[in-house]
Protein backbone atom coordinates (compact mmCIF):
# COMPACT_ATOMS: atom_id res chain seq x y z
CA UNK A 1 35.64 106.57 -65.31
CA UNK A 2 36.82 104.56 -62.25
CA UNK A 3 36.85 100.49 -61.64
CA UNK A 4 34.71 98.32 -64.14
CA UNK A 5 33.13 94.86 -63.59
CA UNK A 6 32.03 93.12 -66.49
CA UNK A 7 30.36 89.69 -66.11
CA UNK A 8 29.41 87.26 -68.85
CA UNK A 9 29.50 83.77 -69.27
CA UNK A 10 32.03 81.15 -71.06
CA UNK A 11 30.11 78.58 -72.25
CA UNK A 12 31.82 78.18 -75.77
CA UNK A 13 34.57 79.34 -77.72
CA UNK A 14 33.26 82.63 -78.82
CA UNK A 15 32.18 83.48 -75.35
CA UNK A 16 35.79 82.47 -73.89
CA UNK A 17 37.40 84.72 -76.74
CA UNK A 18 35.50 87.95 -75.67
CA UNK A 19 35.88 87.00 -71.89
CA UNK A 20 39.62 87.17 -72.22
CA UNK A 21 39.92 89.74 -74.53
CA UNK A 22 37.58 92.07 -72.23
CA UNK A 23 40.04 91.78 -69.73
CA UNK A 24 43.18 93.24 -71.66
CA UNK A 25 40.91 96.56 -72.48
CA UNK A 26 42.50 98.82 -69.99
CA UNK A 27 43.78 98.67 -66.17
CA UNK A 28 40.65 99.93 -64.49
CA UNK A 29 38.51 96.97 -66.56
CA UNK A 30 37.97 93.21 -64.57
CA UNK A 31 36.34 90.57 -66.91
CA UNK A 32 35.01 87.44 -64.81
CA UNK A 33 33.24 84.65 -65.40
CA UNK A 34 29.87 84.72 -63.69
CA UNK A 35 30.12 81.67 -61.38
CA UNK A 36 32.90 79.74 -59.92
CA UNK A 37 32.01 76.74 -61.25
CA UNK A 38 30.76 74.86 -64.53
CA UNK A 39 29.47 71.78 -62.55
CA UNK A 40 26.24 70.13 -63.98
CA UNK A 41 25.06 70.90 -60.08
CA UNK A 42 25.55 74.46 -60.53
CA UNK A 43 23.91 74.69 -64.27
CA UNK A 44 20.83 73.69 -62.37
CA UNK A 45 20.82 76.28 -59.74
CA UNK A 46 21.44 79.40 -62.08
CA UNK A 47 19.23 77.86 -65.17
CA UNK A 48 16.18 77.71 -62.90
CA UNK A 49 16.54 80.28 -60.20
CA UNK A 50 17.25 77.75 -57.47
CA UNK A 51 17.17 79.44 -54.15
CA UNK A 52 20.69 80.49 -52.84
CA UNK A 53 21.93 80.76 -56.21
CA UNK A 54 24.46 83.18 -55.06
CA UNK A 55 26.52 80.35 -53.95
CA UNK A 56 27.63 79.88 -57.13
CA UNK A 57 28.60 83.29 -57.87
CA UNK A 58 32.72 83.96 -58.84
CA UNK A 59 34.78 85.94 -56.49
CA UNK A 60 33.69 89.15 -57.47
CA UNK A 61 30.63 89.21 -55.11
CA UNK A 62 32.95 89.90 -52.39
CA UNK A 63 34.24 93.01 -53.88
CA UNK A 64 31.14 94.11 -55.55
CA UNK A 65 31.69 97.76 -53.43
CA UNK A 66 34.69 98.37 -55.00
CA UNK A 67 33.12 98.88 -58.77
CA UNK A 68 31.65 102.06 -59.89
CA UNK A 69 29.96 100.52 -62.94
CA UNK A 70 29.43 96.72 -63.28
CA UNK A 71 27.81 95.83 -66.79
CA UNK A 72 26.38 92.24 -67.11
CA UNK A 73 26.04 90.62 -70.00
CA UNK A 74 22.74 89.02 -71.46
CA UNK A 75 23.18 85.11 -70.98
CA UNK A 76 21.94 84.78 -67.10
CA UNK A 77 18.21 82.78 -67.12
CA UNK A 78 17.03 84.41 -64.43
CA UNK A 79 16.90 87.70 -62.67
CA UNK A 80 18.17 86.22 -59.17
CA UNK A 81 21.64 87.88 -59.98
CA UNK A 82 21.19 91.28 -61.17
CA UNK A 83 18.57 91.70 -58.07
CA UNK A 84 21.49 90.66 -55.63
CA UNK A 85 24.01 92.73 -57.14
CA UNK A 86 21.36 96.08 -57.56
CA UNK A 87 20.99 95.27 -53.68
CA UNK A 88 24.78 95.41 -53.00
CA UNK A 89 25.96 98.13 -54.87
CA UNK A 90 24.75 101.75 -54.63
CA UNK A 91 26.59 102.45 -58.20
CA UNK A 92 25.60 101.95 -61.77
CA UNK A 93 24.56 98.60 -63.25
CA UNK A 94 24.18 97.82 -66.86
CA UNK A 95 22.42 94.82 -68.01
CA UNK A 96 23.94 94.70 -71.51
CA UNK A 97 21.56 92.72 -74.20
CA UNK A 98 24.10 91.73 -77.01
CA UNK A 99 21.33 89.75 -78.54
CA UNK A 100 17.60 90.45 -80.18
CA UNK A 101 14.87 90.32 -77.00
CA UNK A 102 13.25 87.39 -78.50
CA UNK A 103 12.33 84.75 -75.81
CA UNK A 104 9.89 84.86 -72.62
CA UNK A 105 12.67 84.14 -70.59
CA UNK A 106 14.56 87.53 -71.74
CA UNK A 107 11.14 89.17 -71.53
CA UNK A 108 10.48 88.34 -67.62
CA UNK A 109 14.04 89.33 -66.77
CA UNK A 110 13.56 92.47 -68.59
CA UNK A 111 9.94 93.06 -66.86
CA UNK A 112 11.68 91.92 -63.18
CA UNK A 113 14.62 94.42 -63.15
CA UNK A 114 13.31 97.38 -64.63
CA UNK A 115 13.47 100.79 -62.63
CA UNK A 116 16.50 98.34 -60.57
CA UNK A 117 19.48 98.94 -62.90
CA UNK A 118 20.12 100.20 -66.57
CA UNK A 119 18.88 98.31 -69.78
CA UNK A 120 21.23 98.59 -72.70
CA UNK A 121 20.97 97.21 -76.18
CA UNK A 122 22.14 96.69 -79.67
CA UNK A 123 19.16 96.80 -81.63
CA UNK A 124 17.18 99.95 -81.92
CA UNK A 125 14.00 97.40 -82.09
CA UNK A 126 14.42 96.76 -78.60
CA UNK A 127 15.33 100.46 -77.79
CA UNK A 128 11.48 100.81 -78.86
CA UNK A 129 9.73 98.04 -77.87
CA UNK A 130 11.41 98.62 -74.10
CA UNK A 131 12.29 101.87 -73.66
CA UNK A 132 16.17 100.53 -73.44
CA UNK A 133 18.84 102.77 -74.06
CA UNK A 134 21.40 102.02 -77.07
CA UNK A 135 24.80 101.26 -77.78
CA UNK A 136 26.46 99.16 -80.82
CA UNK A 137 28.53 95.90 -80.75
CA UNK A 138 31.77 95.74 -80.57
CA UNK A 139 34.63 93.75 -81.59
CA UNK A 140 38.52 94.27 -80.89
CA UNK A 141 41.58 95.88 -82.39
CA UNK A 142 43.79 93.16 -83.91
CA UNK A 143 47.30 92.45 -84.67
CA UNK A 144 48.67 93.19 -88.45
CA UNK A 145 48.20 90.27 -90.39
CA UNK A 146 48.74 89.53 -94.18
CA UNK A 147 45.33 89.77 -96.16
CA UNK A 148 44.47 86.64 -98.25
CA UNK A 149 43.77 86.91 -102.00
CA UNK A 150 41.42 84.29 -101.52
CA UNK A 151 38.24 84.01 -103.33
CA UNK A 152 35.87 82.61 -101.00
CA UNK A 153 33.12 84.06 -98.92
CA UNK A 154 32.87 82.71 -95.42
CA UNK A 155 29.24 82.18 -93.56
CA UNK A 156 28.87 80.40 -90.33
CA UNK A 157 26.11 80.33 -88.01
CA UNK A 158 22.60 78.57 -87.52
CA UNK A 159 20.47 77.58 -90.09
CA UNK A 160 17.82 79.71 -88.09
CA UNK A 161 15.53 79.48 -91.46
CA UNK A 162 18.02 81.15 -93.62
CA UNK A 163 18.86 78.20 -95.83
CA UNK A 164 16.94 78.76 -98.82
CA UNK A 165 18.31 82.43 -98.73
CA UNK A 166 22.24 81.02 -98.28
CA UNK A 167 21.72 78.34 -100.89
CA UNK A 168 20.92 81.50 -103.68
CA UNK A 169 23.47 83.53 -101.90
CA UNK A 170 25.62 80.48 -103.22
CA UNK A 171 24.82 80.59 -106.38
CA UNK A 172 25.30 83.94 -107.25
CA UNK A 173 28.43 83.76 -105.91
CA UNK A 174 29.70 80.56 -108.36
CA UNK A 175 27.98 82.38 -111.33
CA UNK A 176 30.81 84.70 -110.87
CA UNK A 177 33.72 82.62 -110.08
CA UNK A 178 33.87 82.87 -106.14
CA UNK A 179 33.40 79.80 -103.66
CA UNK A 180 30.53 79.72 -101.01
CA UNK A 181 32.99 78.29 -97.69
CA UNK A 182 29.61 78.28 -95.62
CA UNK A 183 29.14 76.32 -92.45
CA UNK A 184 25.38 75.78 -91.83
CA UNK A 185 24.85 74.56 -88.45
CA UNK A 186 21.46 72.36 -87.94
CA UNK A 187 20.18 69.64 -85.99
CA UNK A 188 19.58 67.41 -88.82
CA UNK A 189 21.52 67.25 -92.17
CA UNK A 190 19.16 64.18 -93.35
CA UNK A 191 16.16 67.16 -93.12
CA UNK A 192 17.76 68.88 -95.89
CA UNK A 193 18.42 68.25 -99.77
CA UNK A 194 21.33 70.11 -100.57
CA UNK A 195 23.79 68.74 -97.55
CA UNK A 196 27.20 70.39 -98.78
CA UNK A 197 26.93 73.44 -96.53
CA UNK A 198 25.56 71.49 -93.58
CA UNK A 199 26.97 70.75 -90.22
CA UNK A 200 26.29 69.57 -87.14
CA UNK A 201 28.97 71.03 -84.75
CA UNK A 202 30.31 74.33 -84.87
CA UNK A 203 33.49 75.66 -85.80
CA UNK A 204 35.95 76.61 -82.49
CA UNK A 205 35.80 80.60 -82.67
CA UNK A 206 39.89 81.00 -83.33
CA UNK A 207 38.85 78.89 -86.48
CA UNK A 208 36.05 81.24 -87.17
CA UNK A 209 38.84 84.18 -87.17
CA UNK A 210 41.03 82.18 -89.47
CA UNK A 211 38.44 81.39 -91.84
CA UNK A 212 37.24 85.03 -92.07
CA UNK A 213 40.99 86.39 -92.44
CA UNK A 214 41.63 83.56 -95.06
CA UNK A 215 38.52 84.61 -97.13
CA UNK A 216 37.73 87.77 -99.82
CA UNK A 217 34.47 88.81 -97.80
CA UNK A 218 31.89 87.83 -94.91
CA UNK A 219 28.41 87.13 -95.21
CA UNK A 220 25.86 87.33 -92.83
CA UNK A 221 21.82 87.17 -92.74
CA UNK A 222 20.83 89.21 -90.17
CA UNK A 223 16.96 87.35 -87.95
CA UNK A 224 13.97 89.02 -88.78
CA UNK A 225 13.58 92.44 -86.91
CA UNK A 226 16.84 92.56 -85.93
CA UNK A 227 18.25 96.14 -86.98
CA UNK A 228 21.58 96.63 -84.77
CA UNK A 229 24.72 95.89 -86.48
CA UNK A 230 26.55 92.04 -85.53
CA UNK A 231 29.44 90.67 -84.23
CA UNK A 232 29.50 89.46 -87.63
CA UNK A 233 29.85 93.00 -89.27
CA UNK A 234 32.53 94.19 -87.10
CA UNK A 235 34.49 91.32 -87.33
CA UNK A 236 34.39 91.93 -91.22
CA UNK A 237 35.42 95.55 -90.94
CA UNK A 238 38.31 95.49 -88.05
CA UNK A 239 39.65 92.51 -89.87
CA UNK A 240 39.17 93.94 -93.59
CA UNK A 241 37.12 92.29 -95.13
CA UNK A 242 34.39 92.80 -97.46
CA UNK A 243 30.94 92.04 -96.02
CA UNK A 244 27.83 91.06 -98.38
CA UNK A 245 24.93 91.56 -95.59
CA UNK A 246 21.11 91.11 -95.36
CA UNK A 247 21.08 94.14 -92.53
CA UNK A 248 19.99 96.65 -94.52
CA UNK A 249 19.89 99.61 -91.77
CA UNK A 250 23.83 99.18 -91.76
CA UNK A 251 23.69 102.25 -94.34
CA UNK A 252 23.34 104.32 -91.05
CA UNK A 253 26.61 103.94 -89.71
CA UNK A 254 29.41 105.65 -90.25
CA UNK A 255 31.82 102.87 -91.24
CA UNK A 256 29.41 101.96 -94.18
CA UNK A 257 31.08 102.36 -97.43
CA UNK A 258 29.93 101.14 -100.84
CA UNK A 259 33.28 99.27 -101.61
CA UNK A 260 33.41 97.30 -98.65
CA UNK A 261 29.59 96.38 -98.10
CA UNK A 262 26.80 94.73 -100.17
CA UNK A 263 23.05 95.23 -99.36
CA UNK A 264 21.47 91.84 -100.43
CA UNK A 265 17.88 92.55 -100.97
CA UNK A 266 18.64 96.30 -102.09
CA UNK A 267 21.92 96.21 -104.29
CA UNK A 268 21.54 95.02 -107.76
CA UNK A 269 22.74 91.17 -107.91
CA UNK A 270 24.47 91.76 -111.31
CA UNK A 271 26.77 94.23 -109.75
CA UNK A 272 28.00 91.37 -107.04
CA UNK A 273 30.70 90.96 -109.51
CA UNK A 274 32.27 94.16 -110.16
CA UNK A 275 31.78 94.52 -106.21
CA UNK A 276 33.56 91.77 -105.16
CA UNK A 277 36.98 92.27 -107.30
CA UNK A 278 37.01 95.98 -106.13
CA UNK A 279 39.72 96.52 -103.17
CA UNK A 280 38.60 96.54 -99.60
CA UNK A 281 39.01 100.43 -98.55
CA UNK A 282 40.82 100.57 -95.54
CA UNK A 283 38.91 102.86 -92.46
CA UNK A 284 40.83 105.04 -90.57
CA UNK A 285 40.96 104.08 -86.89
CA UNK A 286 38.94 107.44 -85.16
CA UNK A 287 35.75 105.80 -87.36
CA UNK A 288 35.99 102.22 -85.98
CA UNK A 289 37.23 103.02 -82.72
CA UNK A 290 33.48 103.59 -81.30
CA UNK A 291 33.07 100.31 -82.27
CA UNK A 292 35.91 98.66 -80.14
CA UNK A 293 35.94 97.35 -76.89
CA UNK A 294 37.39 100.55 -75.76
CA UNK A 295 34.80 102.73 -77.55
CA UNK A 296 31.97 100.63 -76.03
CA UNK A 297 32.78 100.91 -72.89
CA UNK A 298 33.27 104.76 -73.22
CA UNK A 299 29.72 105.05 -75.25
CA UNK A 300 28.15 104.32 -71.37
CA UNK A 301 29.37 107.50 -70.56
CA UNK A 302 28.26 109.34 -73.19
């Protein structure tokens, strides 16, 4: 398999959590920051393709030869670094899209590095629509820890146009005697008429952890055309939780299992009951495993 070089960026908690965590996975794995520096200076150079970007690049570029596969994560805003490190390095690159192809920005970089190093994505839309080659998300293998007989479902995330949805989602859930601990992020709580759910800043991502593993399931609304399976998913299953989920193409993977995940829009509401006080069924590690950190990295050489 050889030396790995994995660069992503830091910018909040969540980012920081899988930054660090990427660099426990094994011996031959380096996780780095992409640039040495958060400086506003430096935001402005690598947000709009400043010349002589590279200036800001971490340590690594000075060992770039010494990688056989360096896989870059999705969060650059231009295509200035995957061109210089394509035009360093004679081994494989991965530029790894762990979000949706949505904006013209991701578009352009897409269209600009093409035929230059390897496209790889979560969501078989954009295996499709670009001609990119697939692999799942991926979350990590965690310590034990004592499961919670809690009866709340946890939510967090943008409001992204899912209110409405979440609001019913809420309902259902106090018709049978379980609390909706959702954290709605929006610009604007005043825009809104039911504010309970609403927030303006988001929760720290070791909270996010604490909340799930202190709650009886997970919810999550997947964006419109989005068909890959979430962070959100596998943080559900590796922590075990139950997961009520809008995704309904999650039937196609092998760790789907009736007792542990709810199709909204497909299962029948009045069974949400009987579903949720049904035990979480443990999955045996050789079915999650692809779905690791470990296993991720290995599905590049499959």
């Amino acid at each position: 398999m050889g030396k790995i070089l994995i660069l992503k960026d830091n910018y909040n908690s969540f980012e920081k959590y899988y930054l660090n965590k990427l660099g426990s996975v094994g011996t031959n794995v380096v996780a780095q920051h992409y640039y040495k520096s958060d400086s506003p200076l430096r935001k402005v150079f690598t947000h709009y393709g400043v010349p002589l970007e590279r200036i800001w690049y971490g340590d690594w570029m000075k060992k770039i030869s010494d990688y056989d596969l360096i896989i870059v994560f999705d969060s650059l805003h231009t295509s200035k670094m995957l061109k210089y490190i394509c035009s360093n390095t004679d081994k494989r690159v991965i530029f790894w899209h762990w979000n949706p192809v949505l904006s013209e920005k991701d578009k352009k970089i897409v269209d600009e590095t093409n035929g230059i190093c390897e496209h790889w994505t979560f969501n078989q839309a954009d295996v499709k629509r670009y001609g990119m080659k697939y692999n799942n998300q991926f979350f990590f293998f965690q310590d034990e820890h004592e499961f919670s007989d809690s009866n709340s479902v946890f939510f967090v995330g943008k409001e992204k146009g899912r209110y409405k949805m979440l609001i019913d989602v809420a309902e259902e859930l106090k018709k049978i005697g379980y609390e909706a601990d959702f954290h709605i992020v929006v610009n604007n709580i005043d825009d809104y008429q039911r504010k309970e759910y609403l927030r303006q800043d988001y929760l720290d991502y070791e909270d996010v952890l604490k909340n799930i593993l202190n709650s009886k399931a997970v919810l999550e609304i997947v964006q419109e055309g989005q068909l890959g399976i979430t962070a959100r998913a596998l943080e559900a299953t590796f922590l075990g939780k139950k997961l009520l989920t809008s995704n309904i193409n999650i039937v196609n993977y092998d760790f789907y299992c009736r007792d542990n995940i709810f199709l909204l829009g497909y299962d029948d509401m009045s069974c949400l009951r009987d579903f949720m006080n049904r035990p979480f069924v443990p999955l045996k590690r050789e079915i999650i495993y692809p779905y690791s950190a470990q296993g991720w990295i290995n599905n590049f050489y499959v």
